[in-house]
Protein backbone atom coordinates (compact mmCIF):
# COMPACT_ATOMS: atom_id res chain seq x y z
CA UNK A 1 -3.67 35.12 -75.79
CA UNK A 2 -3.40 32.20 -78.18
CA UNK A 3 0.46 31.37 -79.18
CA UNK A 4 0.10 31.25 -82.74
CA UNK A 5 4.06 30.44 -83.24
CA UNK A 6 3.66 27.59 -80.77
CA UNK A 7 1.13 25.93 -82.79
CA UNK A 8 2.87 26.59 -85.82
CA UNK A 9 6.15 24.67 -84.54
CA UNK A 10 4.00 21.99 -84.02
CA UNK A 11 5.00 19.10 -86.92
CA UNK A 12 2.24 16.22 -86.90
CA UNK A 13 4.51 14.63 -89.91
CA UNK A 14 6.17 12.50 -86.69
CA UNK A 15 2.23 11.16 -85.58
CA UNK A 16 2.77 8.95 -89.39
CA UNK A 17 6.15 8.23 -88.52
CA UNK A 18 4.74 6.30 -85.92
CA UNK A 19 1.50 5.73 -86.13
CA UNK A 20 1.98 1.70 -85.89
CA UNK A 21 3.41 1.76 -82.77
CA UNK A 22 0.93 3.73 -81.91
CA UNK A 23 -1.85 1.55 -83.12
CA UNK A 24 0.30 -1.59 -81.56
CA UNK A 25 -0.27 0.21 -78.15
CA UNK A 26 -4.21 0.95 -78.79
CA UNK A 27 -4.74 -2.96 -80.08
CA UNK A 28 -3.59 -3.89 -76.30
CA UNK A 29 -5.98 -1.66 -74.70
CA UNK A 30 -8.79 -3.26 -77.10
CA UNK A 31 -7.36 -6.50 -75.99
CA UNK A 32 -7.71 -5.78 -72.45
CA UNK A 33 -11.13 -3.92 -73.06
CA UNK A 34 -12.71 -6.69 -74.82
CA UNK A 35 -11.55 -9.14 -71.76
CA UNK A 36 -12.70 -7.12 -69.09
CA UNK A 37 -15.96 -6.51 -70.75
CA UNK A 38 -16.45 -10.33 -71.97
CA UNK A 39 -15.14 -12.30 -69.33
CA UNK A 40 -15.64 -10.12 -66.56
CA UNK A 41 -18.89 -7.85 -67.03
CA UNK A 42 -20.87 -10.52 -69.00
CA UNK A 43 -19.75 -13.97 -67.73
CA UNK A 44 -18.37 -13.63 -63.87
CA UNK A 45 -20.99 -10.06 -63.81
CA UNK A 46 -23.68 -12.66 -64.66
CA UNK A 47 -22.59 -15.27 -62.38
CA UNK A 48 -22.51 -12.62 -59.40
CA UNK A 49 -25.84 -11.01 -59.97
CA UNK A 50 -27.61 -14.21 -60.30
CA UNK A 51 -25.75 -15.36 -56.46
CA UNK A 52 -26.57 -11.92 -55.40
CA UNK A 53 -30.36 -12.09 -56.14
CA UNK A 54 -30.37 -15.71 -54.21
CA UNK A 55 -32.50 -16.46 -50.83
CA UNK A 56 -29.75 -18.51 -49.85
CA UNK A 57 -27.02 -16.19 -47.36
CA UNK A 58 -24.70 -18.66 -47.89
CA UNK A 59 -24.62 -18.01 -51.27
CA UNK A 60 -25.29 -13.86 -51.51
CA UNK A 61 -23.42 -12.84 -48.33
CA UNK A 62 -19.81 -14.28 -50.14
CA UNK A 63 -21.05 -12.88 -53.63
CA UNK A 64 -21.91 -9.41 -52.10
CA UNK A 65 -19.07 -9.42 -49.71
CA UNK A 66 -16.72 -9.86 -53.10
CA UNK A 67 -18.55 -6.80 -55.13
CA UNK A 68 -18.18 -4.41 -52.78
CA UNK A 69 -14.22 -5.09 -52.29
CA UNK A 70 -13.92 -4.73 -55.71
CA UNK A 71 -15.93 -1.94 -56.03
CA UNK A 72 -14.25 0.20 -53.07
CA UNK A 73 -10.87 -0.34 -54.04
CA UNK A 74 -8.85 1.13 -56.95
CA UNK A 75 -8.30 -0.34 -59.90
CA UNK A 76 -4.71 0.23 -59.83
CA UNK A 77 -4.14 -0.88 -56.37
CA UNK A 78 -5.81 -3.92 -57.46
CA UNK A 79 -3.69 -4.23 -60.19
CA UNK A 80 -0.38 -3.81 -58.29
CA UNK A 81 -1.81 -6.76 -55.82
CA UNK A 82 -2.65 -9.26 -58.64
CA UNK A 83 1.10 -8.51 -59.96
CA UNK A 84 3.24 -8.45 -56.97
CA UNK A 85 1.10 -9.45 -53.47
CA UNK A 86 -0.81 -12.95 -54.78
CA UNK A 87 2.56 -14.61 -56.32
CA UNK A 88 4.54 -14.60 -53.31
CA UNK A 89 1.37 -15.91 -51.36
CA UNK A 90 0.32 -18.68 -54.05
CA UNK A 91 3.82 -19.06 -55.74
CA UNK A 92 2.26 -18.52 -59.00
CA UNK A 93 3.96 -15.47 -61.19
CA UNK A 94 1.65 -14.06 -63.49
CA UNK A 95 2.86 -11.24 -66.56
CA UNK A 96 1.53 -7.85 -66.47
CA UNK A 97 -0.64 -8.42 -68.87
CA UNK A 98 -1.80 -11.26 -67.41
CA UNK A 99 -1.91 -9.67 -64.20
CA UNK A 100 -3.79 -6.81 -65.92
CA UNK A 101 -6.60 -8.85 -66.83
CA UNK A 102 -7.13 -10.90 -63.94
CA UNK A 103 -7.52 -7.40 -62.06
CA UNK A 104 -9.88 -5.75 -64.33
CA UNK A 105 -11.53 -8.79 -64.63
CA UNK A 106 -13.06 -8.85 -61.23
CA UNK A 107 -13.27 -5.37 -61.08
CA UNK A 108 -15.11 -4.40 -64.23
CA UNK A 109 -17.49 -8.05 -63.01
CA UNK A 110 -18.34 -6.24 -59.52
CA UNK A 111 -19.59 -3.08 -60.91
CA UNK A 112 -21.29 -5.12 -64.55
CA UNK A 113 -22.93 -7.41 -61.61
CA UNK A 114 -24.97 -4.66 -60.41
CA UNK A 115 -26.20 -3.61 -63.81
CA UNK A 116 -27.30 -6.79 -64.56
CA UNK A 117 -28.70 -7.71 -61.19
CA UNK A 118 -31.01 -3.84 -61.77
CA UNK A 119 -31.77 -4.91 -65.15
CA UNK A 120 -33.49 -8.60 -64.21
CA UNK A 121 -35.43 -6.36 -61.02
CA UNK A 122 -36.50 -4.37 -63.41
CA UNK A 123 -38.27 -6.62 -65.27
CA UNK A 124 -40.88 -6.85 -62.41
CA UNK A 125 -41.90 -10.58 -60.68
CA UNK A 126 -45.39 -10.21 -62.88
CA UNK A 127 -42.85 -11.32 -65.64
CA UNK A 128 -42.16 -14.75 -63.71
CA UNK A 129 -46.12 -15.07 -62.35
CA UNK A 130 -47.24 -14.63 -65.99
CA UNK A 131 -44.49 -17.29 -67.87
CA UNK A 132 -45.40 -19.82 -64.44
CA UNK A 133 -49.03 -19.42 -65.28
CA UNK A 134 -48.32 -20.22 -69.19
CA UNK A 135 -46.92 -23.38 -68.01
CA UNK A 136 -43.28 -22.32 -69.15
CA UNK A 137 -40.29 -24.21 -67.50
CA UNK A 138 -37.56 -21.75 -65.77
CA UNK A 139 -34.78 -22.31 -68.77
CA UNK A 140 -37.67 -21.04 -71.39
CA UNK A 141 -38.77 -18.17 -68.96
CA UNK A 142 -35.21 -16.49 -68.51
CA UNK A 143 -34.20 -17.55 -72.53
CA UNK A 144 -38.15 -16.21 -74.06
CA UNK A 145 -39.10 -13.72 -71.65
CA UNK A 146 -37.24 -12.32 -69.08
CA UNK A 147 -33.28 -11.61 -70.49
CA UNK A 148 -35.05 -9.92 -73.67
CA UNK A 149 -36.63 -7.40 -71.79
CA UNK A 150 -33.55 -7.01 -68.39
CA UNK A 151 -31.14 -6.62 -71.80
CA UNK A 152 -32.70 -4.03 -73.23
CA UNK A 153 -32.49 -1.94 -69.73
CA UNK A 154 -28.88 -3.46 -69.01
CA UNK A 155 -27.91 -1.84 -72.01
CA UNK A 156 -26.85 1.50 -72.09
CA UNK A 157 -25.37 1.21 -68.84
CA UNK A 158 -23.09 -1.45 -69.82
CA UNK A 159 -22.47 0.30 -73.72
CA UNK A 160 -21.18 3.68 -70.88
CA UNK A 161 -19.37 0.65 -68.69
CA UNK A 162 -17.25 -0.65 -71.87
CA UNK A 163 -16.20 3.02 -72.58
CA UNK A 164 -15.35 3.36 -68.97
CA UNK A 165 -13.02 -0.11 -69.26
CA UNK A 166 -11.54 1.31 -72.20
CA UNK A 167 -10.22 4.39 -70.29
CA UNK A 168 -9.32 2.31 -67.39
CA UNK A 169 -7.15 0.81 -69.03
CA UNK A 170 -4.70 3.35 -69.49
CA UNK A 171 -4.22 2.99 -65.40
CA UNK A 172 -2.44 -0.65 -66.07
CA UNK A 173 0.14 0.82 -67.34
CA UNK A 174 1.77 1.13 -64.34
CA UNK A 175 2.61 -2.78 -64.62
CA UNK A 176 4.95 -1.84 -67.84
CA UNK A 177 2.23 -3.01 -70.31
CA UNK A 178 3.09 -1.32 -73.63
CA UNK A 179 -0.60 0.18 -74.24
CA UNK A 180 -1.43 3.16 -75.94
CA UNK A 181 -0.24 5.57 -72.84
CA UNK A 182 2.98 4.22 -72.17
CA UNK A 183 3.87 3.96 -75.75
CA UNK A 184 2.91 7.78 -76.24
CA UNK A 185 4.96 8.66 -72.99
CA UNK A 186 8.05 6.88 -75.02
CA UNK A 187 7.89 8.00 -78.01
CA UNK A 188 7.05 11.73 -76.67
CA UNK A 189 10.58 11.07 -74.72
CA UNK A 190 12.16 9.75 -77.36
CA UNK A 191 11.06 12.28 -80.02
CA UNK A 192 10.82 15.84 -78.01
CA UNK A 193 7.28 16.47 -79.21
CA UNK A 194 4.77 15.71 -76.44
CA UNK A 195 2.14 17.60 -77.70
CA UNK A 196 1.96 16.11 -81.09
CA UNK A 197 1.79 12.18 -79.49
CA UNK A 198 -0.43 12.99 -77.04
CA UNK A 199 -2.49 14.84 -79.18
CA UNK A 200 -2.76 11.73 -81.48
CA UNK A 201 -3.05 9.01 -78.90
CA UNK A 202 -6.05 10.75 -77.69
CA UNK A 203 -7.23 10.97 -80.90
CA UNK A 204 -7.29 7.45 -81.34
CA UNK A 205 -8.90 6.96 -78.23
CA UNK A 206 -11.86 8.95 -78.94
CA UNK A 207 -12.30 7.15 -82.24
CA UNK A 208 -12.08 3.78 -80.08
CA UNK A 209 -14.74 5.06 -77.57
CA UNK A 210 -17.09 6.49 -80.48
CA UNK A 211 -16.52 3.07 -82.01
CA UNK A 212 -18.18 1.51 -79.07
CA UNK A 213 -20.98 4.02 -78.32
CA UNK A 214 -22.71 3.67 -81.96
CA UNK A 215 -22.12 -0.56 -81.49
CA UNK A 216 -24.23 0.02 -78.46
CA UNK A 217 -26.72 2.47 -80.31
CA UNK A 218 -27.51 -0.09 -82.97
CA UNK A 219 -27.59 -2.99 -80.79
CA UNK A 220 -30.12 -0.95 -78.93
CA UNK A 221 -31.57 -0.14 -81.89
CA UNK A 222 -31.85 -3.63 -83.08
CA UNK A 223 -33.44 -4.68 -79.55
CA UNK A 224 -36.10 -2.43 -80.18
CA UNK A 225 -36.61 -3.47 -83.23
CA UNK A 226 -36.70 -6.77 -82.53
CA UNK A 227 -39.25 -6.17 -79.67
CA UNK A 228 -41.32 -4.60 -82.08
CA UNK A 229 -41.52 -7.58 -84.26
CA UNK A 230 -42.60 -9.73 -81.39
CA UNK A 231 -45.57 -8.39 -79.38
């Protein structure tokens, strides 16, 4: 039986009241998002596929060694290394957030490594044989023919990755980084009405992870496009 008076005590007047804070929390886990994503799936990702697809052990053996550490771990036990293990062995203190992005960093860059490792195999060695027999040097190869195809199947595995960073970010707030979950668990303490902040924080987040689903749609979309245009 639905409790009709229970959802008519609810008062979503105190969701404007603080809706900044609110938003102040949701900016962070943007913040973090976008750094996790950037730095970590699309730069040090990058970096790891490319050592992971090398002949040379010296160099894939490390690299592979380091993705699946990061991979079989949690992200929050990560987190609480980064923040209170590797000061006292280096001597450098970090912040939470700072400690927060190191740790996502490296994790969201061990699973992003694999999608982008699948997504150049999947472009097939005929790919390379074909630009080599065209006389095109390596830098024009990767640049003109093989990242515009491996993108387009990278993708919509990383477009579901971001969404998945976004969400994991709620997990750092165990280092006392005023996101959009630890803000909601205040003010739901602070103003008696749980259901109401909750309700809106996820709320936001849904609008945050929609957000990022149709950026990845139309940059699909353009990629097609654009592949359209050039055969």
């Amino acid at each position: 039986m639905i409790d009709f008076d229970f959802l008519r005590s609810l008062d979503f007047s105190v969701v404007w009241t603080y809706l900044p804070v609110l938003l102040s929390g949701l900016l962070t886990n943007i913040l973090l998002t976008g750094i996790g994503f950037f730095c970590g799936g699309v730069v040090v990702g990058t970096l790891l596929a490319l050592a992971n697809l090398s002949s040379r052990r010296l160099i894939r053996w490390p690299a592979l060694a380091f993705v699946e550490f990061w991979r079989s771990t949690p992200l929050l036990v990560q987190a609480i290394w980064v923040h209170f293990a590797v000061p006292v062995v280096t001597g450098i203190a970090t912040t939470p957030f700072q400690s927060a992005s190191i740790a996502l960093i490296f994790n969201v860059a061990a699973y992003c490594s694999e999608i982008i490792r699948g997504g150049i195999l999947g472009v097939g060695k005929g790919q390379f044989e074909a630009a080599k027999a065209l006389g095109m040097r390596t830098y024009a190869t990767w640049r003109k023919v093989i990242l515009p195809q491996a993108i387009r199947l990278m993708l919509p595995p990383l477009v579901g990755t971001a969404i998945s960073i976004f969400k994991a970010t709620a997990i750092l707030s165990v280092l006392a980084i005023n996101d959009l979950l630890r803000t909601a668990s205040r003010l739901s303490t602070f103003t008696f009405q749980p259901v109401e902040i909750y309700t809106a924080a996820a709320l936001l987040a849904f609008v945050v992870g929609l957000g990022i689903s149709m950026l990845g749609y139309y940059a699909e979309r353009a990629l097609q496009r654009g592949g359209a245009h050039g055969r």
